[in-house]
PDB file of N, CA and C in Angstrom:
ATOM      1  N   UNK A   1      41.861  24.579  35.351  1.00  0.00           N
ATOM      2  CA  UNK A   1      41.613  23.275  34.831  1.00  0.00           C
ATOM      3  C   UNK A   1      41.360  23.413  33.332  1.00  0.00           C
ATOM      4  N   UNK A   2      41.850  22.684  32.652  1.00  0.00           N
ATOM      5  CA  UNK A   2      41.852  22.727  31.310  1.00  0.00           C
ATOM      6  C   UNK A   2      41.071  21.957  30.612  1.00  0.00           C
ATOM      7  N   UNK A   3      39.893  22.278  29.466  1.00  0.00           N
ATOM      8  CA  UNK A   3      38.808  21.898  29.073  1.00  0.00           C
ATOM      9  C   UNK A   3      39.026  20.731  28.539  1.00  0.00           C
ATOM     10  N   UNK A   4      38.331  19.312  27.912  1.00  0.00           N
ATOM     11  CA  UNK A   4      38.968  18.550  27.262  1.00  0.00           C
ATOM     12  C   UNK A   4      39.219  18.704  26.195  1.00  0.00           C
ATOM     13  N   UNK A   5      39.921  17.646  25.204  1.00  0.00           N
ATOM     14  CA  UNK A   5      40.099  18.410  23.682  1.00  0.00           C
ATOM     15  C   UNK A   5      38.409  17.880  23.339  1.00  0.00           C
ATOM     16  N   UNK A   6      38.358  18.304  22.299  1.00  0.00           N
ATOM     17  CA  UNK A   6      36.970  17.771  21.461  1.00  0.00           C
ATOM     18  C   UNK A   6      37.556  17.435  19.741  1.00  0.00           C
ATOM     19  N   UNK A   7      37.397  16.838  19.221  1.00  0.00           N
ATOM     20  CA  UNK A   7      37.463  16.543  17.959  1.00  0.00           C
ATOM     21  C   UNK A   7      36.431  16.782  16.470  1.00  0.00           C
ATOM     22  N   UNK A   8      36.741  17.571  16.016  1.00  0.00           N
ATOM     23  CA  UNK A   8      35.998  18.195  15.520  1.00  0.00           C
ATOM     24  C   UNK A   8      35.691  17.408  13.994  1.00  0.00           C
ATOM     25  N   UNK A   9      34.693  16.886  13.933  1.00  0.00           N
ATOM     26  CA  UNK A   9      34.071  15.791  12.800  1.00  0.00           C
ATOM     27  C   UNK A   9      33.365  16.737  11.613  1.00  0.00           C
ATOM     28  N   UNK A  10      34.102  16.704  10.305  1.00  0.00           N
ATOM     29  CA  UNK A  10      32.858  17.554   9.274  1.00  0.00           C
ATOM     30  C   UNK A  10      31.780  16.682   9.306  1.00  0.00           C
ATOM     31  N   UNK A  11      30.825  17.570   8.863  1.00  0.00           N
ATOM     32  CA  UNK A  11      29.737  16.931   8.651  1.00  0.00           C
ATOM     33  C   UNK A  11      28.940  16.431   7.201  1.00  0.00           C
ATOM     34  N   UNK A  12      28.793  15.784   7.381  1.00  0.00           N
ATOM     35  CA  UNK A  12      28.581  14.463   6.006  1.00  0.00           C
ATOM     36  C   UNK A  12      27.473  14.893   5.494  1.00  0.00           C
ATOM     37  N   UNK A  13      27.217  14.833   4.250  1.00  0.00           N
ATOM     38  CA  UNK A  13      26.601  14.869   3.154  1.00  0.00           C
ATOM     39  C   UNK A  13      25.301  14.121   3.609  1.00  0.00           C
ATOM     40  N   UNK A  14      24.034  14.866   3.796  1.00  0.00           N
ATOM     41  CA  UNK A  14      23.124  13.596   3.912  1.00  0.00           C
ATOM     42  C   UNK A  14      21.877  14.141   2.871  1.00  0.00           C
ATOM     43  N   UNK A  15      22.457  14.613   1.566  1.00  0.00           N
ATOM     44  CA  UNK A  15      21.935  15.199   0.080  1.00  0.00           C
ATOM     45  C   UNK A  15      21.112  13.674  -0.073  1.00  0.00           C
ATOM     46  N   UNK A  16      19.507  13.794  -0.190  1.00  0.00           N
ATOM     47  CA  UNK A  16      19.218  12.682  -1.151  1.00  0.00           C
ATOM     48  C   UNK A  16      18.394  12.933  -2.134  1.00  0.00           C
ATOM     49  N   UNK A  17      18.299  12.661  -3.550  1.00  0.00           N
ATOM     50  CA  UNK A  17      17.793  13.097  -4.357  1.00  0.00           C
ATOM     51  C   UNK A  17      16.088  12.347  -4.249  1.00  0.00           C
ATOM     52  N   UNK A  18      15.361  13.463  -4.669  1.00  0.00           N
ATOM     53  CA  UNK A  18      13.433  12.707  -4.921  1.00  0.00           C
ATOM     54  C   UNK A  18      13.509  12.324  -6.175  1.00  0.00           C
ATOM     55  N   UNK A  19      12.961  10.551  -5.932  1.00  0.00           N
ATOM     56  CA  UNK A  19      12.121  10.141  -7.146  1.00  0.00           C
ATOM     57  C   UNK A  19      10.719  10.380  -7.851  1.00  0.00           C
ATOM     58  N   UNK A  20      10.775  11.697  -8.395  1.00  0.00           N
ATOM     59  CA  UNK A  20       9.147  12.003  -8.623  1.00  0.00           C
ATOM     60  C   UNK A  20       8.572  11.114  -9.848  1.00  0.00           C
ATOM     61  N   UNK A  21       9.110   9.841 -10.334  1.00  0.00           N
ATOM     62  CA  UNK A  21       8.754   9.219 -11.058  1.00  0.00           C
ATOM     63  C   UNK A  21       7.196   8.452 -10.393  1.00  0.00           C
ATOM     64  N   UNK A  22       5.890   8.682 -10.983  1.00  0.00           N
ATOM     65  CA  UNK A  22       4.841   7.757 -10.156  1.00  0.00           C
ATOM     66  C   UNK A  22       4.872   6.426 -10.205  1.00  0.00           C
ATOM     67  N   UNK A  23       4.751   5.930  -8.908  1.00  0.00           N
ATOM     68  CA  UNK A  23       4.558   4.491  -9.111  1.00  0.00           C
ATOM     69  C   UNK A  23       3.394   3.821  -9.462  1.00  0.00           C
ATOM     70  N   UNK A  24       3.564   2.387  -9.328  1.00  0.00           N
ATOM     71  CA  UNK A  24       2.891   1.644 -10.363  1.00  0.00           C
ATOM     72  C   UNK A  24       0.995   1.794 -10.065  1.00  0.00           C
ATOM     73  N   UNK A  25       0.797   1.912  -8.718  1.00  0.00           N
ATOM     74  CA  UNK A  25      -0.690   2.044  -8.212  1.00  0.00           C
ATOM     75  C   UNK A  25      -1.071   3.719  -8.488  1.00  0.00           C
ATOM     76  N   UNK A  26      -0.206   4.705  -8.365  1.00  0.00           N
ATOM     77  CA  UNK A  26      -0.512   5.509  -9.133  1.00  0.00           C
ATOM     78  C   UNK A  26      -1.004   6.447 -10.486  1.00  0.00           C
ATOM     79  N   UNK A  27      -0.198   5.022 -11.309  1.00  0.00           N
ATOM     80  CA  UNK A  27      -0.390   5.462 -12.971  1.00  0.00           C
ATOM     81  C   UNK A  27      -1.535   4.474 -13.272  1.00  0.00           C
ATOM     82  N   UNK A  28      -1.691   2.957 -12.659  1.00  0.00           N
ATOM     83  CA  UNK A  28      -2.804   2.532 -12.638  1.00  0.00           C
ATOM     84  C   UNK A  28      -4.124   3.273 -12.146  1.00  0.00           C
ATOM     85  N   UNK A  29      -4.340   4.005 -11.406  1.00  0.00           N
ATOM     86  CA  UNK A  29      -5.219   4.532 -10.958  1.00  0.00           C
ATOM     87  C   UNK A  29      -5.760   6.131 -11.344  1.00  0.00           C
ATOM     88  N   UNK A  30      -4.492   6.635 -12.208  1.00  0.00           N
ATOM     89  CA  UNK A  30      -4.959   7.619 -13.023  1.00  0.00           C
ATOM     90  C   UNK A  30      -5.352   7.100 -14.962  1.00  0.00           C
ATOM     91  N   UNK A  31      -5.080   5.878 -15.236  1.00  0.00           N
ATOM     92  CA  UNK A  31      -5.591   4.930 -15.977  1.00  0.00           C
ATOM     93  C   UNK A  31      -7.023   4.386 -15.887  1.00  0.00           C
ATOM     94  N   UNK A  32      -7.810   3.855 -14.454  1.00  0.00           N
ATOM     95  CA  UNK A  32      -8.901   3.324 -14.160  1.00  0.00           C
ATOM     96  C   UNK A  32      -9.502   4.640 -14.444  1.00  0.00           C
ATOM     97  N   UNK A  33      -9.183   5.646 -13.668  1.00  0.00           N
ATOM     98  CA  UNK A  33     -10.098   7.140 -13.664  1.00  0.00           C
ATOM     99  C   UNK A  33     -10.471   7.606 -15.102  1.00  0.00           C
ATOM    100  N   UNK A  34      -9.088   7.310 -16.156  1.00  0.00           N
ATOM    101  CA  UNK A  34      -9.710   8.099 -16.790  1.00  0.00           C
ATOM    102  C   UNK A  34     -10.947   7.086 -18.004  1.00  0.00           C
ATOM    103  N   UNK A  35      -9.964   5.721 -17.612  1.00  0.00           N
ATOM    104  CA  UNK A  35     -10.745   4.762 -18.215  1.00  0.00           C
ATOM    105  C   UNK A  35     -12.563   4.767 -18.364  1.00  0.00           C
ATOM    106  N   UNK A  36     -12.942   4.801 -16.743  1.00  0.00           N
ATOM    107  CA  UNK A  36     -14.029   4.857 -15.936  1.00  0.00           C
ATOM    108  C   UNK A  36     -14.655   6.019 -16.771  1.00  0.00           C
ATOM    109  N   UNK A  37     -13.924   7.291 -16.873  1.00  0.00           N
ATOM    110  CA  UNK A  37     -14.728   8.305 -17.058  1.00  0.00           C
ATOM    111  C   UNK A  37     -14.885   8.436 -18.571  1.00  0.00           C
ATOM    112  N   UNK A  38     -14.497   7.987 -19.506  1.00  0.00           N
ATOM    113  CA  UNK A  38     -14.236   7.723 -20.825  1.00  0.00           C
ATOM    114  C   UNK A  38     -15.562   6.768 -21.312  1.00  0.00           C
ATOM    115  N   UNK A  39     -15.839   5.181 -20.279  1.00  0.00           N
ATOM    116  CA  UNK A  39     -17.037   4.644 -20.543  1.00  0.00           C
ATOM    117  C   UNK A  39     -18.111   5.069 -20.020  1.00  0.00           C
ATOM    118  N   UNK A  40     -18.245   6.231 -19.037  1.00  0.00           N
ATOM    119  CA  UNK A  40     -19.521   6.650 -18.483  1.00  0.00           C
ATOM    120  C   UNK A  40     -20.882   7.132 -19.955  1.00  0.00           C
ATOM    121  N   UNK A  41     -20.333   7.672 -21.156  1.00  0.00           N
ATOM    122  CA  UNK A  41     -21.309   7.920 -22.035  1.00  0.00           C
ATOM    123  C   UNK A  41     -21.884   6.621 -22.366  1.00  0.00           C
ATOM    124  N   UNK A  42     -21.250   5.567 -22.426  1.00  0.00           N
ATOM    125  CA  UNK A  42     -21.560   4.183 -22.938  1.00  0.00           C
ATOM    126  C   UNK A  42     -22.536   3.926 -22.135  1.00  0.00           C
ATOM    127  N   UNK A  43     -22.109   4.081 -21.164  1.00  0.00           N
ATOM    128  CA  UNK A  43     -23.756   3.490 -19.944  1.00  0.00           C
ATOM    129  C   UNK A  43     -24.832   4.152 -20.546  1.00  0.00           C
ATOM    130  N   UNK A  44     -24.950   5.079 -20.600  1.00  0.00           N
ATOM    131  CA  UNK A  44     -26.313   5.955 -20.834  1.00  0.00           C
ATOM    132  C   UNK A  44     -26.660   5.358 -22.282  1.00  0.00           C
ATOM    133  N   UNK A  45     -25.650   4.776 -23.381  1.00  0.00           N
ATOM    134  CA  UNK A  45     -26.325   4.336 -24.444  1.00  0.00           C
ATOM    135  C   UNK A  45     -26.830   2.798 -24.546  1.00  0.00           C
ATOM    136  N   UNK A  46     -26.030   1.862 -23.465  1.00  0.00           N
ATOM    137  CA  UNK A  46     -26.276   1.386 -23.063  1.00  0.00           C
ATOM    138  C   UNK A  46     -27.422   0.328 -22.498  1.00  0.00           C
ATOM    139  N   UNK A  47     -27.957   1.268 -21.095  1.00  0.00           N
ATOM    140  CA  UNK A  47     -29.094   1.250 -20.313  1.00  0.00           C
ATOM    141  C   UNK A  47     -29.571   2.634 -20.445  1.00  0.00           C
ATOM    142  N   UNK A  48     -29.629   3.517 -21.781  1.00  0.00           N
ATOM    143  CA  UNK A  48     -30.644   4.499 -22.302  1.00  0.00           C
ATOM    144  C   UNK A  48     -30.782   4.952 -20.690  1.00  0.00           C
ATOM    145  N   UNK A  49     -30.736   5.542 -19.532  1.00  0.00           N
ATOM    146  CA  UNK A  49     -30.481   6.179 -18.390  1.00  0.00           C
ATOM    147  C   UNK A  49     -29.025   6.616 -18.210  1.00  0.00           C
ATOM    148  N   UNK A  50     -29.478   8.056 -17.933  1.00  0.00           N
ATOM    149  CA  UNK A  50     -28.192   9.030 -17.569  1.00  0.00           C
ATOM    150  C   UNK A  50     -27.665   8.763 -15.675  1.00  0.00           C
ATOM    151  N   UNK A  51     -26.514   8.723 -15.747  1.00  0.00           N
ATOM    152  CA  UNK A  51     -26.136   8.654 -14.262  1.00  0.00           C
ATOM    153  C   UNK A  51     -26.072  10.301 -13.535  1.00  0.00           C
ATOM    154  N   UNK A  52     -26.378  10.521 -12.947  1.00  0.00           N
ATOM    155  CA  UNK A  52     -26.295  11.515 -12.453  1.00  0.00           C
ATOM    156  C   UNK A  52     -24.747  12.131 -11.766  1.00  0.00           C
ATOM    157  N   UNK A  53     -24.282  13.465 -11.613  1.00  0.00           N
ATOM    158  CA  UNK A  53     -23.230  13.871 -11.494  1.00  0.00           C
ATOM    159  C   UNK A  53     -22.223  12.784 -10.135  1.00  0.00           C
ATOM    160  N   UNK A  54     -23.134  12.720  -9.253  1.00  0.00           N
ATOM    161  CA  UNK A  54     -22.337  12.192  -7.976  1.00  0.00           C
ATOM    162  C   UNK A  54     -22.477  10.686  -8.066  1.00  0.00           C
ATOM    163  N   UNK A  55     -23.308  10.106  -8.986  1.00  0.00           N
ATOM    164  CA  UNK A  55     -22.869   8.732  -8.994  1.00  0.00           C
ATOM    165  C   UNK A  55     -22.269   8.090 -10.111  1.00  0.00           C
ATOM    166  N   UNK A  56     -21.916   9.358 -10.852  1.00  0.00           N
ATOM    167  CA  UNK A  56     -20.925   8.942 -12.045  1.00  0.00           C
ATOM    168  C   UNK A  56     -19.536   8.917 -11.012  1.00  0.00           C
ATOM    169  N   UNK A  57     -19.336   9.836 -10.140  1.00  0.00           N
ATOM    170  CA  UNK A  57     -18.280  10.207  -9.192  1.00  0.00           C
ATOM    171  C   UNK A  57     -18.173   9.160  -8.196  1.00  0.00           C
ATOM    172  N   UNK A  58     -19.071   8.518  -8.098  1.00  0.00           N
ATOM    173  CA  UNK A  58     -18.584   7.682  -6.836  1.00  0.00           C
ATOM    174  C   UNK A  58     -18.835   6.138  -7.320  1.00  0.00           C
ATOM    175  N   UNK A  59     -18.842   6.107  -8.894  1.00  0.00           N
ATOM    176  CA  UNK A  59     -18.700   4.774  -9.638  1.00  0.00           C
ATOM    177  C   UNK A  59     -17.453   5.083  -9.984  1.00  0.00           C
ATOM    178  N   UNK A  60     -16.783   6.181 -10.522  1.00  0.00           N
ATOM    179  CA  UNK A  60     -15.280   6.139 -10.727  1.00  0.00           C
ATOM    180  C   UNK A  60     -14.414   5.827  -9.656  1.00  0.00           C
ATOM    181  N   UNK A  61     -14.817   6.590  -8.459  1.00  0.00           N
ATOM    182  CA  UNK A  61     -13.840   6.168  -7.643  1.00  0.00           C
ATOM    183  C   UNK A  61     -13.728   5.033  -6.749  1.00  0.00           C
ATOM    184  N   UNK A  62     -14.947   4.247  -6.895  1.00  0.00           N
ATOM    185  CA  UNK A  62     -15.095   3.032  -6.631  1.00  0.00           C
ATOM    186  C   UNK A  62     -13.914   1.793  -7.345  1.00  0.00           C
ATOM    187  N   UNK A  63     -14.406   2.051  -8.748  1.00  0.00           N
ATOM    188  CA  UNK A  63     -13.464   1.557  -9.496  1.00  0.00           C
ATOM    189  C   UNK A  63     -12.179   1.380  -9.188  1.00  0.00           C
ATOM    190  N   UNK A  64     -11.231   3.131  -9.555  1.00  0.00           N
ATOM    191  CA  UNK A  64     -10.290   3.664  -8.869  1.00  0.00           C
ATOM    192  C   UNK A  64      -9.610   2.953  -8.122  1.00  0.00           C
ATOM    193  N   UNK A  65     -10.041   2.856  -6.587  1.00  0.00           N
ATOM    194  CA  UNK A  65      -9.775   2.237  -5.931  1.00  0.00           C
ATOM    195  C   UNK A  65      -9.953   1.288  -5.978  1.00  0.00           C
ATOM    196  N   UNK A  66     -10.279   0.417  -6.369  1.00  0.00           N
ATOM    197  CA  UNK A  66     -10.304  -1.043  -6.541  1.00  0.00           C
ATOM    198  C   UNK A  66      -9.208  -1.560  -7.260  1.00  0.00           C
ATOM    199  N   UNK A  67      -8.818  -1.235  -8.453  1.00  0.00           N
ATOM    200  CA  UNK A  67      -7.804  -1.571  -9.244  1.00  0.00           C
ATOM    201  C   UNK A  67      -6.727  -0.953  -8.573  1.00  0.00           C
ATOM    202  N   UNK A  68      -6.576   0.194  -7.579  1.00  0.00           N
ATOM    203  CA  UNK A  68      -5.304   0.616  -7.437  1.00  0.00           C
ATOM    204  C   UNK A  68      -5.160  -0.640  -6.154  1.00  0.00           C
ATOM    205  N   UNK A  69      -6.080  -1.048  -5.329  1.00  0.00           N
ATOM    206  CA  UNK A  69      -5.881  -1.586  -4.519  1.00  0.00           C
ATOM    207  C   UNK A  69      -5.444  -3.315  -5.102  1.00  0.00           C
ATOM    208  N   UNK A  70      -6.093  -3.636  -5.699  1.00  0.00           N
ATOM    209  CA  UNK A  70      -5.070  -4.866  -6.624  1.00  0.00           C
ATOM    210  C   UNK A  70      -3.657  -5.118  -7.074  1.00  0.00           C
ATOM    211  N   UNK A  71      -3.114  -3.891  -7.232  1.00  0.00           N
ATOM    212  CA  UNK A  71      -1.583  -3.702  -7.637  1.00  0.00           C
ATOM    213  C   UNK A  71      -0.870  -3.869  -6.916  1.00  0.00           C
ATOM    214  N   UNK A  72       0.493  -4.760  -7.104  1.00  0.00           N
ATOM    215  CA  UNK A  72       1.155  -4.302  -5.605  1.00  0.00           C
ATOM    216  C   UNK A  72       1.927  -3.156  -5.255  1.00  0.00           C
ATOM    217  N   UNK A  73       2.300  -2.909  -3.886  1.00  0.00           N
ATOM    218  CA  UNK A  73       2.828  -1.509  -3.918  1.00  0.00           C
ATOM    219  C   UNK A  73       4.583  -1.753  -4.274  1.00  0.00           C
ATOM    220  N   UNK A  74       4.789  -0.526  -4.540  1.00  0.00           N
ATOM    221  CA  UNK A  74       6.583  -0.883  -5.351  1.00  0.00           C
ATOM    222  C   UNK A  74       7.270  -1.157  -4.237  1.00  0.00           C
ATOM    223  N   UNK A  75       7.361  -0.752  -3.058  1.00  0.00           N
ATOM    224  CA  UNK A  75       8.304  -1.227  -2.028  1.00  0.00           C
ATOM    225  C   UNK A  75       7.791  -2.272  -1.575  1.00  0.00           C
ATOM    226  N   UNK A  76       6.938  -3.403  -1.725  1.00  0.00           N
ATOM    227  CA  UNK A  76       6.828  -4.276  -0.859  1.00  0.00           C
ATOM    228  C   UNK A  76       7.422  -5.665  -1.573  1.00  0.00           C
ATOM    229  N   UNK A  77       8.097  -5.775  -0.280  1.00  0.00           N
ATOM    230  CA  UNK A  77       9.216  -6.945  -0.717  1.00  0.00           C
ATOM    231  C   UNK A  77       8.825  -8.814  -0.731  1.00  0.00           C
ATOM    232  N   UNK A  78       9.224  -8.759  -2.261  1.00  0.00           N
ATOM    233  CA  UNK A  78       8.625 -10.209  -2.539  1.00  0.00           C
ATOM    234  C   UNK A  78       9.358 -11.177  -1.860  1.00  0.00           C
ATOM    235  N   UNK A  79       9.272 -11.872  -0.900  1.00  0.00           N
ATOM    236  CA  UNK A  79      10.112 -12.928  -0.710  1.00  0.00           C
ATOM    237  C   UNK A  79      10.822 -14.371  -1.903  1.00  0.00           C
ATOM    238  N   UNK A  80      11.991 -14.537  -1.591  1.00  0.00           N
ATOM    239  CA  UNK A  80      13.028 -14.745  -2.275  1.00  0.00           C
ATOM    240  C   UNK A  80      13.542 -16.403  -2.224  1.00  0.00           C
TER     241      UNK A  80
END
């Protein structure tokens, strides 16, 4: 008995190139950080009180996240 034929298909290109360009909640949020950490001396001249290491850290990333979470994300699709 003789096998069937089979057809033999190349196989296609499925090459896709990475966009390592950052998006927009990304560059915003390395912006807030460094923003945040840039006015932390101001506080202390401020309100003359120093913040201490972990709540200078968890006022930045409070921030941080806040503004990144305001942005919209690049794939989400605006209706038309």
């Amino acid at each position: 008995m003789a096998a069937p034929a089979q057809t033999i298909v190349p196989e296609q290109s499925t090459t896709t190139t990475k966009n390592w360009t950052p998006t927009a909640k990304v560059s915003v949020g390395i912006l807030a950080a460094s923003i945040t950490t840039l006015l932390l001396p101001l506080w202390k001249k401020l309100t003359h009180s120093d913040l201490e290491a972990t709540q200078a850290t968890a006022l930045t990333t409070l921030i941080t996240f806040t503004i990144q979470y305001l942005v919209p994300d690049q794939n989400s699709k605006v209706p038309q």
